[in-house]
N, C-alpha and C. Protein backbone atom coordinates (compact mmCIF):
# COMPACT_ATOMS: atom_id res chain seq x y z
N UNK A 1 0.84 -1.17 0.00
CA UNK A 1 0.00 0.00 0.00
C UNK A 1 0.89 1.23 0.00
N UNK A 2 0.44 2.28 -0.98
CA UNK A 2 1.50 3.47 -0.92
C UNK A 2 0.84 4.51 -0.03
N UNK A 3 1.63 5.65 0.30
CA UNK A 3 1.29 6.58 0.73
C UNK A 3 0.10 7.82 -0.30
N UNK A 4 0.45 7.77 -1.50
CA UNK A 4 0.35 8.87 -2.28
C UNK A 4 -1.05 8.75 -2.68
N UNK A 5 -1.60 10.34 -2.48
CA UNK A 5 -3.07 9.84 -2.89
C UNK A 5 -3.67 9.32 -3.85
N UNK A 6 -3.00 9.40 -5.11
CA UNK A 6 -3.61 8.67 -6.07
C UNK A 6 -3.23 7.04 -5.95
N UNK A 7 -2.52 6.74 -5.52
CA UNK A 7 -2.51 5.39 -5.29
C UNK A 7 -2.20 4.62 -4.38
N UNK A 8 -3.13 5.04 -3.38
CA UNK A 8 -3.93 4.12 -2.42
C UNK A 8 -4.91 2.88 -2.88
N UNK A 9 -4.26 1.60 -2.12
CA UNK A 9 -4.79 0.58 -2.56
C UNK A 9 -4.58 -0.38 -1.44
N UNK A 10 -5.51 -1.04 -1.42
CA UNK A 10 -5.40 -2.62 -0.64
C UNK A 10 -5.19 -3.70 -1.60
N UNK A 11 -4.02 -4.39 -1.54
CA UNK A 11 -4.46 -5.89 -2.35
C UNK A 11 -4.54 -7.27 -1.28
N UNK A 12 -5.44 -8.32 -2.05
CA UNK A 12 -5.84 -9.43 -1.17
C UNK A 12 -5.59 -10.33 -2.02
N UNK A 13 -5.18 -11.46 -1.38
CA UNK A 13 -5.19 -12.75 -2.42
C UNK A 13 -6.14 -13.73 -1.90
N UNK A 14 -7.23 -13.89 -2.76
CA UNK A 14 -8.46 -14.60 -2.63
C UNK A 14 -8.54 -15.34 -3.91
N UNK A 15 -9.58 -16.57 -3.44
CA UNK A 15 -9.94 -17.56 -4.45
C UNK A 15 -11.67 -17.01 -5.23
N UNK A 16 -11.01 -16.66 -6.29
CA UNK A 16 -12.22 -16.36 -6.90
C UNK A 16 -12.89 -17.50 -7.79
N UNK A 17 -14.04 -17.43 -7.32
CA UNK A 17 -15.09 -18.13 -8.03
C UNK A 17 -16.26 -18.25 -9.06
N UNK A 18 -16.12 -16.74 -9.43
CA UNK A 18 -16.91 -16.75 -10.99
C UNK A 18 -17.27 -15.32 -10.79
N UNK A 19 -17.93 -15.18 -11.83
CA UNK A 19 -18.74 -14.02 -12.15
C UNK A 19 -19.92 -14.71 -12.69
N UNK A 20 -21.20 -13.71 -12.73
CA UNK A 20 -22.00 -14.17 -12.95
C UNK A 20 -22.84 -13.63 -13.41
N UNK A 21 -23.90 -13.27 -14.48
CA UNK A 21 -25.20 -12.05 -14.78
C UNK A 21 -26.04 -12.43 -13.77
N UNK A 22 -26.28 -10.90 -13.22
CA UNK A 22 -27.86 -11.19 -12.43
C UNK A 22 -28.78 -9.92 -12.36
N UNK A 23 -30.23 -10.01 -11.80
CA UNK A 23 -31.00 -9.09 -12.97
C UNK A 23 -30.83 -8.09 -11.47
N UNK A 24 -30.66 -8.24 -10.29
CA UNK A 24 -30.74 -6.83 -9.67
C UNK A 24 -29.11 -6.39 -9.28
N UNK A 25 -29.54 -5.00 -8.75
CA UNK A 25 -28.13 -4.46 -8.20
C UNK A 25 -27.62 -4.41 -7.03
N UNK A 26 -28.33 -5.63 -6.34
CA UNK A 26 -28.09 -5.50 -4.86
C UNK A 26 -28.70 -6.58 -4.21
N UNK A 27 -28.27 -6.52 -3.37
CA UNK A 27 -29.59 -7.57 -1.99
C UNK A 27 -28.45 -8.83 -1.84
N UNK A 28 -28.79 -9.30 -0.78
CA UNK A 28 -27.93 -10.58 -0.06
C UNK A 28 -28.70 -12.08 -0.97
N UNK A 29 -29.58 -11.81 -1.18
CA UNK A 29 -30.16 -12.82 -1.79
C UNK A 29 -29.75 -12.63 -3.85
N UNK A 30 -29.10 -12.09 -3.95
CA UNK A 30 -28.21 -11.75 -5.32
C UNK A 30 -27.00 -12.80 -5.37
N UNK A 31 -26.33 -12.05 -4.37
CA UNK A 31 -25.27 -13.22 -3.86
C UNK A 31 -25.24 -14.63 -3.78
N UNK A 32 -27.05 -14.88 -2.99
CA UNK A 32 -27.00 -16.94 -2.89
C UNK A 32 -27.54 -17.17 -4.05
N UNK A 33 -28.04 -16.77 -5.14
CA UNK A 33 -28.75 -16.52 -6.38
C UNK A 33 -27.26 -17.20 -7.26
N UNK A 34 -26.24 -15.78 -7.24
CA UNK A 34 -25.41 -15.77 -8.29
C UNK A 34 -24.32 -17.81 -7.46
N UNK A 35 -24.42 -17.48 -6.33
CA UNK A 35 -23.05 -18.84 -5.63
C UNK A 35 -23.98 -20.06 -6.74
N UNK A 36 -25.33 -19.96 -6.15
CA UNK A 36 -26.08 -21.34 -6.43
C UNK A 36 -25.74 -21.40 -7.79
N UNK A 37 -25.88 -20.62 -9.09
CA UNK A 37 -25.81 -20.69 -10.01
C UNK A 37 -24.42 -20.61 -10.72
N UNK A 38 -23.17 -20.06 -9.55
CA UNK A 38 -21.74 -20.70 -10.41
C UNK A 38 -22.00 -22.39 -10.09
N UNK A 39 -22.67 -23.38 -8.80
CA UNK A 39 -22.34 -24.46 -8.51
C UNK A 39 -22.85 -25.29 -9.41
N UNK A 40 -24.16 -24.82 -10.29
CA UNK A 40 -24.74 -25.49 -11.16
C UNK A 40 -24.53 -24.89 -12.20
N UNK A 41 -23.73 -25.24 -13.40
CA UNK A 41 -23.32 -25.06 -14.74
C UNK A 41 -23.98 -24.88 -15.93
N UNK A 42 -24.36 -23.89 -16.15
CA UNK A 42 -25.37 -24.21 -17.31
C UNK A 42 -24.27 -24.07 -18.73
N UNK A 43 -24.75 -24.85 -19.61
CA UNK A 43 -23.38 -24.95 -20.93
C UNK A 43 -24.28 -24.07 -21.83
N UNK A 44 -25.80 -23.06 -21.45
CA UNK A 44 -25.80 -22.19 -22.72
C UNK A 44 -25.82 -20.76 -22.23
N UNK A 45 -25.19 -20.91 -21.11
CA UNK A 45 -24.81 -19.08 -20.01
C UNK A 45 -23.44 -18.74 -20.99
N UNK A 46 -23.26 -17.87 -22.07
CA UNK A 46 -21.79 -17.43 -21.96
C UNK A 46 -21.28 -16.34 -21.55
N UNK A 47 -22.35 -15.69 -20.34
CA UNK A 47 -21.77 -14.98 -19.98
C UNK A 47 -21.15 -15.42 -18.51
N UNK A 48 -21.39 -16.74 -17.79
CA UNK A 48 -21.24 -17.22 -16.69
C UNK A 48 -19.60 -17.88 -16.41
N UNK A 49 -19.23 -17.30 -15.83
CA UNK A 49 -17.79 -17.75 -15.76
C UNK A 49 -17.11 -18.28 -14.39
N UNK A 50 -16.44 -19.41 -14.49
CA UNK A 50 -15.99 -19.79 -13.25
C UNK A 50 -15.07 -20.27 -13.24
N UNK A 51 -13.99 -19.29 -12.30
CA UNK A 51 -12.70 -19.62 -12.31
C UNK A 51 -11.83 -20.41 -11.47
N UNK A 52 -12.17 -20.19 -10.39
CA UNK A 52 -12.05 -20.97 -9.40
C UNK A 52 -10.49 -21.04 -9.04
N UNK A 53 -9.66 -19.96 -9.10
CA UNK A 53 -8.54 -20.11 -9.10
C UNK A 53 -8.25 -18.51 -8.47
N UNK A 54 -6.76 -17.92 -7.66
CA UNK A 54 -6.06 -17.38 -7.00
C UNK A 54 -6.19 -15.88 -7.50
N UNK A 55 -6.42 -15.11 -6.90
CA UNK A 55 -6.62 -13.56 -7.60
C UNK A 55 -6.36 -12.67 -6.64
N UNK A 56 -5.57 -11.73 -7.34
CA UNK A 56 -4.95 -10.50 -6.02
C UNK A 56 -6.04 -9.49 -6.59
N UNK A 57 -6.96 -8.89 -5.52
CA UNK A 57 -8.24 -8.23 -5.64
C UNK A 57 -7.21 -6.56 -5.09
N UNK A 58 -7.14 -6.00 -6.17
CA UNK A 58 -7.12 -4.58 -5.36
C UNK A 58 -8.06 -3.84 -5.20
N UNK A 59 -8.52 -3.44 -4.33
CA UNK A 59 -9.26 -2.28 -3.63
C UNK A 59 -8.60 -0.94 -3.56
N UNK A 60 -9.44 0.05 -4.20
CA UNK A 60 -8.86 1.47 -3.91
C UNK A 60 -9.90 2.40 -4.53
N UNK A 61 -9.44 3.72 -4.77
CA UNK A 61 -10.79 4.93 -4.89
C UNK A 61 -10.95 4.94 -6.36
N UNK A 62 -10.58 4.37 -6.91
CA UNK A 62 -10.91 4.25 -8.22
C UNK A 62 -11.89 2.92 -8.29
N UNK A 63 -12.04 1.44 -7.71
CA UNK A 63 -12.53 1.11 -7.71
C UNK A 63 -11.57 -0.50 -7.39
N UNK A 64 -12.18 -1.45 -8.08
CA UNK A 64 -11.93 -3.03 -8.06
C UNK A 64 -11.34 -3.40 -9.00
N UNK A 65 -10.14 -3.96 -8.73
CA UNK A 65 -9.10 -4.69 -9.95
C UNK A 65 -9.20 -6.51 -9.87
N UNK A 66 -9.09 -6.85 -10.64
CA UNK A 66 -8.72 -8.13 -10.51
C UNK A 66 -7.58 -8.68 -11.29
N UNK A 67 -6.61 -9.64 -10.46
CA UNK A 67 -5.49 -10.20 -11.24
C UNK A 67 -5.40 -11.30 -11.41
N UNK A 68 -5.46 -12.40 -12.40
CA UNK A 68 -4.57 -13.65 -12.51
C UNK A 68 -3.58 -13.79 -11.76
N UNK A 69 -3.60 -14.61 -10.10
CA UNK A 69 -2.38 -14.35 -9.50
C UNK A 69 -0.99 -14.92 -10.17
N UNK A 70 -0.77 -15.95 -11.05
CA UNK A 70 0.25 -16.11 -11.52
C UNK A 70 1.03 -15.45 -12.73
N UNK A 71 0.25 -14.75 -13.70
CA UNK A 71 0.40 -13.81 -14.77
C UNK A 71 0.48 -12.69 -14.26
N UNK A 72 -0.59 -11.87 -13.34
CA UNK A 72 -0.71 -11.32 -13.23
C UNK A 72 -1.66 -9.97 -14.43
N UNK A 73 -2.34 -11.03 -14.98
CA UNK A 73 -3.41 -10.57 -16.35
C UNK A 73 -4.39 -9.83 -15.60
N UNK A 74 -4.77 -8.44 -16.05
CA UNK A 74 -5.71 -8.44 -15.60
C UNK A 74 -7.05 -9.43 -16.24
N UNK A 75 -8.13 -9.53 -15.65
CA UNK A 75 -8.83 -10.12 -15.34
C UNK A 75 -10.81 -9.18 -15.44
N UNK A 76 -10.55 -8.34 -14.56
CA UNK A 76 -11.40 -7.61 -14.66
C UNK A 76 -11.45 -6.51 -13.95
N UNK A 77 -12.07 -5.23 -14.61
CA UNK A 77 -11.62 -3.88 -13.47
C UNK A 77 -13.31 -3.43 -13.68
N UNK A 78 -13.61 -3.05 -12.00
CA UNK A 78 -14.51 -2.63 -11.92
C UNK A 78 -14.58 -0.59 -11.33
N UNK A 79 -15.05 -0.55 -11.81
CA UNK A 79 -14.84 1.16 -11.36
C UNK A 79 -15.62 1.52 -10.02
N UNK A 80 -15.72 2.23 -9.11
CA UNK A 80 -16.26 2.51 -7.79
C UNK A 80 -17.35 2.82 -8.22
N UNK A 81 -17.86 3.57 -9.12
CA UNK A 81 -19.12 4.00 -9.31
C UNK A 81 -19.73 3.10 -9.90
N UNK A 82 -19.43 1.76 -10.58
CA UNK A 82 -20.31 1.37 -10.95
C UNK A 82 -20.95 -0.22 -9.54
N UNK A 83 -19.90 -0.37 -9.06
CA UNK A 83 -20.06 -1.25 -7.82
C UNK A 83 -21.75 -0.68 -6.70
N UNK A 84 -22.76 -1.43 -6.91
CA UNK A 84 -23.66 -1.31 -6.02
C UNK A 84 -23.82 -1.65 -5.08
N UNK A 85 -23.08 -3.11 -4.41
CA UNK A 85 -23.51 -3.80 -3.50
C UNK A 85 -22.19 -4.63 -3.20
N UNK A 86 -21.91 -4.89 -1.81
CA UNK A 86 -20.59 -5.89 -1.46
C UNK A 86 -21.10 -6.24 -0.13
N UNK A 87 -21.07 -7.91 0.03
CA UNK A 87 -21.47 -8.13 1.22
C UNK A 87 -20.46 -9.55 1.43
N UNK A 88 -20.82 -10.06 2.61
CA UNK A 88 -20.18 -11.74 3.36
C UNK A 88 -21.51 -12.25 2.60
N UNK A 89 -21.65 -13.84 2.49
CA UNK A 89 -22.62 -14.60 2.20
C UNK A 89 -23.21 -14.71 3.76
N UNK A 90 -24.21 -14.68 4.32
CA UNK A 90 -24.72 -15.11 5.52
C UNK A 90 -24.60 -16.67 5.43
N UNK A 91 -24.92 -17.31 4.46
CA UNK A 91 -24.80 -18.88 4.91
C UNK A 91 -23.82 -19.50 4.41
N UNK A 92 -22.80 -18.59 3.90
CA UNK A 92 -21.51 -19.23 4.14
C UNK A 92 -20.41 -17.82 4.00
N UNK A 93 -19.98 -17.62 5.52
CA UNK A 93 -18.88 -16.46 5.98
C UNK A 93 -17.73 -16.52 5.18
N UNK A 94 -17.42 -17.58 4.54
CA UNK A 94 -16.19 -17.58 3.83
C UNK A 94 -16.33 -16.81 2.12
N UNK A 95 -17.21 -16.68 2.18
CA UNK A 95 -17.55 -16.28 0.71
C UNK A 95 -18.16 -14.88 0.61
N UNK A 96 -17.69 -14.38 -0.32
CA UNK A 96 -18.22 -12.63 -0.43
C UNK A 96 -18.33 -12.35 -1.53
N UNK A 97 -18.99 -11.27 -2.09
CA UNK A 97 -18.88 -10.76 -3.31
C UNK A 97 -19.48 -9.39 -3.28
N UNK A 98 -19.59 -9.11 -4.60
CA UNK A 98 -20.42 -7.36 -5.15
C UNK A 98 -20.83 -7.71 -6.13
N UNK A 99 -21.59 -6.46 -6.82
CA UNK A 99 -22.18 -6.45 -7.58
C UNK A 99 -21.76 -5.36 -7.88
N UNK A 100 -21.55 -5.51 -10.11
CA UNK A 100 -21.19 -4.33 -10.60
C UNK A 100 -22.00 -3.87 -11.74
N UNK A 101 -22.43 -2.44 -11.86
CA UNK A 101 -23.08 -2.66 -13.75
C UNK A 101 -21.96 -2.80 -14.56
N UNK A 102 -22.33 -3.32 -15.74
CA UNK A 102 -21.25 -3.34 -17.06
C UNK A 102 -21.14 -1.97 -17.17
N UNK A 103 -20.22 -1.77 -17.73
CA UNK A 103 -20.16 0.14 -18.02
C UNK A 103 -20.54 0.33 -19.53
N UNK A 104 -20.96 -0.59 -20.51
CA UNK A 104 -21.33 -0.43 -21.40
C UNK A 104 -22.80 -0.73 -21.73
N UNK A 105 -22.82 -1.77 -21.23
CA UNK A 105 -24.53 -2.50 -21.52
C UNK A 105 -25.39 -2.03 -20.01
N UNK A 106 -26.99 -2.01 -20.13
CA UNK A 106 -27.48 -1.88 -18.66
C UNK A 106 -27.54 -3.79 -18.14
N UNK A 107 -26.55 -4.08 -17.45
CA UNK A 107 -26.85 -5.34 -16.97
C UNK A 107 -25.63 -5.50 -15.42
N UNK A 108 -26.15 -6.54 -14.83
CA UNK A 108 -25.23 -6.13 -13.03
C UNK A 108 -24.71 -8.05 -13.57
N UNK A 109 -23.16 -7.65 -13.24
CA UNK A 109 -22.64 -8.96 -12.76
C UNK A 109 -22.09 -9.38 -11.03
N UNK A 110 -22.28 -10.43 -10.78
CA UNK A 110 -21.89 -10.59 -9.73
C UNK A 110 -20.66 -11.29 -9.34
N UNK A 111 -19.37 -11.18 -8.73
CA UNK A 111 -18.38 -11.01 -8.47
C UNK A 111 -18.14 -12.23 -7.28
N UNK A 112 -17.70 -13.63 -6.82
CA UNK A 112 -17.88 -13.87 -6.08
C UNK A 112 -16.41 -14.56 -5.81
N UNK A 113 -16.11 -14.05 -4.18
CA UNK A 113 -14.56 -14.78 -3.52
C UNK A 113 -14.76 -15.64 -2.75
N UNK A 114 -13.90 -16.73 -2.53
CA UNK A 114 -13.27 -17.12 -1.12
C UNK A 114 -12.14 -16.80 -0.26
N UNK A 115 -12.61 -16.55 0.96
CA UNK A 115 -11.31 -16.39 1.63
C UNK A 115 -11.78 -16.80 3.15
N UNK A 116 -10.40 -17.75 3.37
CA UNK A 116 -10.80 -18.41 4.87
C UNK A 116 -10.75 -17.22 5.96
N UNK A 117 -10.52 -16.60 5.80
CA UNK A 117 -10.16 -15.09 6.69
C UNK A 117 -10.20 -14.15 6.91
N UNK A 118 -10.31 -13.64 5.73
CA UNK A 118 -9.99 -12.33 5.11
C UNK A 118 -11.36 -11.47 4.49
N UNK A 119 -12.64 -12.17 4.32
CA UNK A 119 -13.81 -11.75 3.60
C UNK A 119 -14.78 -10.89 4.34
N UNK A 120 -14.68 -10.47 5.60
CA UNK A 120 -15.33 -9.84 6.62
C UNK A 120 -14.30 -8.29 5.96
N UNK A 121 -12.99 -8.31 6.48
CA UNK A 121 -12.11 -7.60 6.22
C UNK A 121 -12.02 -6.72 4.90
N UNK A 122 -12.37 -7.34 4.05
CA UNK A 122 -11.97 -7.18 2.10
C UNK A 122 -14.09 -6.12 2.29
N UNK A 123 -14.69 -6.86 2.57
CA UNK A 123 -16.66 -5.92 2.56
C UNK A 123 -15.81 -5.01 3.45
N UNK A 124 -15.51 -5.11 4.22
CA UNK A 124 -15.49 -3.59 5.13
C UNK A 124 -14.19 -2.64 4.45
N UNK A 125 -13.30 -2.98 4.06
CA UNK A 125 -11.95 -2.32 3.05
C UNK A 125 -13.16 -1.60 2.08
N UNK A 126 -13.92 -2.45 0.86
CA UNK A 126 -14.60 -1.71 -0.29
C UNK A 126 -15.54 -0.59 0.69
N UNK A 127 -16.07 -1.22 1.83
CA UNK A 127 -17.33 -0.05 2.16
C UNK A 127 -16.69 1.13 2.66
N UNK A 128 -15.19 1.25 3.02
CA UNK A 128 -14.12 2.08 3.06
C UNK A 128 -13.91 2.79 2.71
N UNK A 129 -13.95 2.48 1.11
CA UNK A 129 -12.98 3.18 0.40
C UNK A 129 -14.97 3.72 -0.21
N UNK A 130 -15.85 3.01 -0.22
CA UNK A 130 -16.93 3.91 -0.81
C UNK A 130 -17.13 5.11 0.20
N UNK A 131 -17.35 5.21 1.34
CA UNK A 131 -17.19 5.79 2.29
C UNK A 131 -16.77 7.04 2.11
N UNK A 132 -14.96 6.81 1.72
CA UNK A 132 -14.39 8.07 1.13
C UNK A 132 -14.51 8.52 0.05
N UNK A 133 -14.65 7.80 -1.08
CA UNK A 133 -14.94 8.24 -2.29
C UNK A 133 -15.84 9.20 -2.26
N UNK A 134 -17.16 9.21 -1.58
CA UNK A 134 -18.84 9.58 -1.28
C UNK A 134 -17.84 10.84 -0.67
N UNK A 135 -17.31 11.43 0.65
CA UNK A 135 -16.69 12.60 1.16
C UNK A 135 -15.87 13.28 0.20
N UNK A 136 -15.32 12.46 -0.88
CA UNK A 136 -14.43 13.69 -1.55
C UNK A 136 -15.29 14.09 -2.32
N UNK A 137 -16.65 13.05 -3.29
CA UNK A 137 -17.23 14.13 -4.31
C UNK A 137 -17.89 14.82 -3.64
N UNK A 138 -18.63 14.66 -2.24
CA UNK A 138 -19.37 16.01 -1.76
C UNK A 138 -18.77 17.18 -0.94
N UNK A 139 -17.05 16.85 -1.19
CA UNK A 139 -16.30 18.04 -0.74
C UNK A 139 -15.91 18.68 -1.89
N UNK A 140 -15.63 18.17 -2.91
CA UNK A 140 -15.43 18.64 -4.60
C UNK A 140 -16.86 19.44 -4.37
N UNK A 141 -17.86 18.84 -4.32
CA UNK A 141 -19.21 19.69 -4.90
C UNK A 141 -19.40 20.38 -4.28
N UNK A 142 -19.16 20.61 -2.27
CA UNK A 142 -19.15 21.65 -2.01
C UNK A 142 -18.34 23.06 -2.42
N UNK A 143 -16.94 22.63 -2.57
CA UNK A 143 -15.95 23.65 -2.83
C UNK A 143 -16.45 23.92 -4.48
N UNK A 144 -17.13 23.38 -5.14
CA UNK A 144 -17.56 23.66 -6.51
C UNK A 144 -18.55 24.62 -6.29
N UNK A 145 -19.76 24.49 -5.53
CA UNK A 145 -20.78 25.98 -4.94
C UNK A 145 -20.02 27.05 -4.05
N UNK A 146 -18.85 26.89 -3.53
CA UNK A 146 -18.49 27.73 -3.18
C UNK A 146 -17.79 28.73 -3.93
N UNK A 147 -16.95 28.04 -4.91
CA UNK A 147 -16.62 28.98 -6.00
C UNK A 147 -17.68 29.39 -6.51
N UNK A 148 -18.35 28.97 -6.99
CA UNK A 148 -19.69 29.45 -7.64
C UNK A 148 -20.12 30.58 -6.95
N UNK A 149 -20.74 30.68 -5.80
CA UNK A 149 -20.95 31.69 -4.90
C UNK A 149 -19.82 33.32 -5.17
N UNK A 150 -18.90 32.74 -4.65
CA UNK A 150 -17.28 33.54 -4.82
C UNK A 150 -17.30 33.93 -6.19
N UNK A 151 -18.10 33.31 -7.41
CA UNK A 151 -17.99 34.29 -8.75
C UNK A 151 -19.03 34.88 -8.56
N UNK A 152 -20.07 34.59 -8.54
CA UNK A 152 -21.76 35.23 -8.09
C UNK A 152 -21.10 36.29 -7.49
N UNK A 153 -21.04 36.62 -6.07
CA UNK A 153 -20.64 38.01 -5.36
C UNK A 153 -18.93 39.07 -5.83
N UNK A 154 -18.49 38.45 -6.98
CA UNK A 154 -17.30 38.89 -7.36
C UNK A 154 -18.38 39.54 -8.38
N UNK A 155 -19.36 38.91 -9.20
CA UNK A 155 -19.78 40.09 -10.35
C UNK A 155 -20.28 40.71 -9.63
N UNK A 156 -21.41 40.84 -8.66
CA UNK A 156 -22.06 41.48 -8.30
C UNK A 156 -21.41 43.02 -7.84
N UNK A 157 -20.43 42.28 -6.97
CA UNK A 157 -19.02 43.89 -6.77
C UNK A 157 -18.48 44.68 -7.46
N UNK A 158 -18.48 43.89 -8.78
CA UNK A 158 -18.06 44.36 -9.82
C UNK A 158 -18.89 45.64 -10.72
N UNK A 159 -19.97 44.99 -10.55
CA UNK A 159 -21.31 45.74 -10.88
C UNK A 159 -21.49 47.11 -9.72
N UNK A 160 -21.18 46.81 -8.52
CA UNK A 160 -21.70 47.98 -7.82
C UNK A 160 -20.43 48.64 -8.04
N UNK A 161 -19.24 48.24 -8.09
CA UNK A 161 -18.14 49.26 -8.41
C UNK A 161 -18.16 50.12 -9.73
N UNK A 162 -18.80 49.50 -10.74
CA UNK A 162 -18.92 50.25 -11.57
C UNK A 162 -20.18 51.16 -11.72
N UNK A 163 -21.25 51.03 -10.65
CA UNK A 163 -22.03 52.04 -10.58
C UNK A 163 -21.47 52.80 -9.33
N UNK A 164 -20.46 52.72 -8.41
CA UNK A 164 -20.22 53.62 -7.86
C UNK A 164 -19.04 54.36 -8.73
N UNK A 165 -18.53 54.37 -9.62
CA UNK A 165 -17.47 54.47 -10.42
C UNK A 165 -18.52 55.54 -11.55
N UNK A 166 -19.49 55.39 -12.32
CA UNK A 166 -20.47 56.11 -13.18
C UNK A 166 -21.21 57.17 -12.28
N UNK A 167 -21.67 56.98 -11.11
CA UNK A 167 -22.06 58.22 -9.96
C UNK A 167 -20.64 58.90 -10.00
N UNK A 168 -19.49 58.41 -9.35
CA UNK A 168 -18.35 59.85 -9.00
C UNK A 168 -17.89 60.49 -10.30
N UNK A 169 -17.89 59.73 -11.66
CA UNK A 169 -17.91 60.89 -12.77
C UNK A 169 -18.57 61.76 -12.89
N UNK A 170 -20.13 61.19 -12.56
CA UNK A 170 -21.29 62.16 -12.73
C UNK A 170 -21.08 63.30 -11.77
N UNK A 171 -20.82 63.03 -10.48
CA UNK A 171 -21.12 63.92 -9.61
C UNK A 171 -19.64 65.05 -10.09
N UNK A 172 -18.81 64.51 -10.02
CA UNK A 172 -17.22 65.39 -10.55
C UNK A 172 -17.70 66.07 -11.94
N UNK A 173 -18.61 65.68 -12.89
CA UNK A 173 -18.96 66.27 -14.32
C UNK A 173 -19.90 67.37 -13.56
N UNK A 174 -20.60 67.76 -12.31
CA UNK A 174 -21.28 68.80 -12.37
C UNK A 174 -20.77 69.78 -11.87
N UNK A 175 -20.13 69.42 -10.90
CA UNK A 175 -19.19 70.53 -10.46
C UNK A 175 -18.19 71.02 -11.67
């Protein structure tokens, strides 16, 4: 993990277990929806994928990376804004996932890990980093109305300076 703000990151090495299409963007019952349906295979899903193999998951304010832990390929990058939902499985703690939209098509895939340890840890890291993400754009948007404001009362000054500026000619033109 670095210091520097743009690249702040957590990485985890978890066993990932598929991705999956599913029709909402959220809910705990998405999750036992998408597990049940990596365990049962359907051969005419191509969008259903199951990998079942080692992945360094980075977490950070940009969003969700995924790596091929031995290549190091990426795999899949999810962006923070498009991530709706990250939870533990309730009926099985070892397993976690999210939910992301495609950034091209309207459709939510679901994202699902193992980790003997670490999956309590990795939901609370993403709800983290959403956490902060959510404080900087509504400190951007505040300091964005505040400039706004700060040009608003800069014309306005501007305006009364130049009508106090058109009065002292006038008044200096009668004398």
């Amino acid at each position: 993990m670095s210091d520097t703000e743009d690249d702040n990151e957590i990485s985890f090495t978890v066993k990932f277990i598929g991705r999956v299409e599913v029709v909402s963007p959220n809910g705990l019952n998405i999750l036992e929806e998408a597990a049940q349906s990596l365990k049962t295979p359907d051969p005419y899903a191509s969008e259903k994928t199951a990998k079942k193999s080692k992945v360094h998951l980075f977490v950070s304010q940009n969003g969700v990376d995924l790596l091929e832990n031995k290549t190091k390929f990426l795999l899949y990058t999810c962006p923070l804004a498009t991530i709706s939902f990250c939870a533990v499985m309730p009926s099985s703690p070892k397993v976690f996932g999210f939910v992301a939209k495609h950034p091209a098509v309207d459709m939510y895939h679901c994202y699902l890990f193992k980790s003997d340890t670490l999956s309590h840890v990795l939901v609370s890291a993403v709800g983290d980093v959403f956490r902060t993400a959510k404080k900087e754009e509504r400190a951007r948007g505040g300091r964005d109305l505040i400039v706004e404001a700060l040009r608003h009362k800069n014309k306005m000054l501007q305006k009364q300076n130049s009508e106090l500026k058109r009065r002292l000619a006038e008044k200096n033109g009668q004398q």
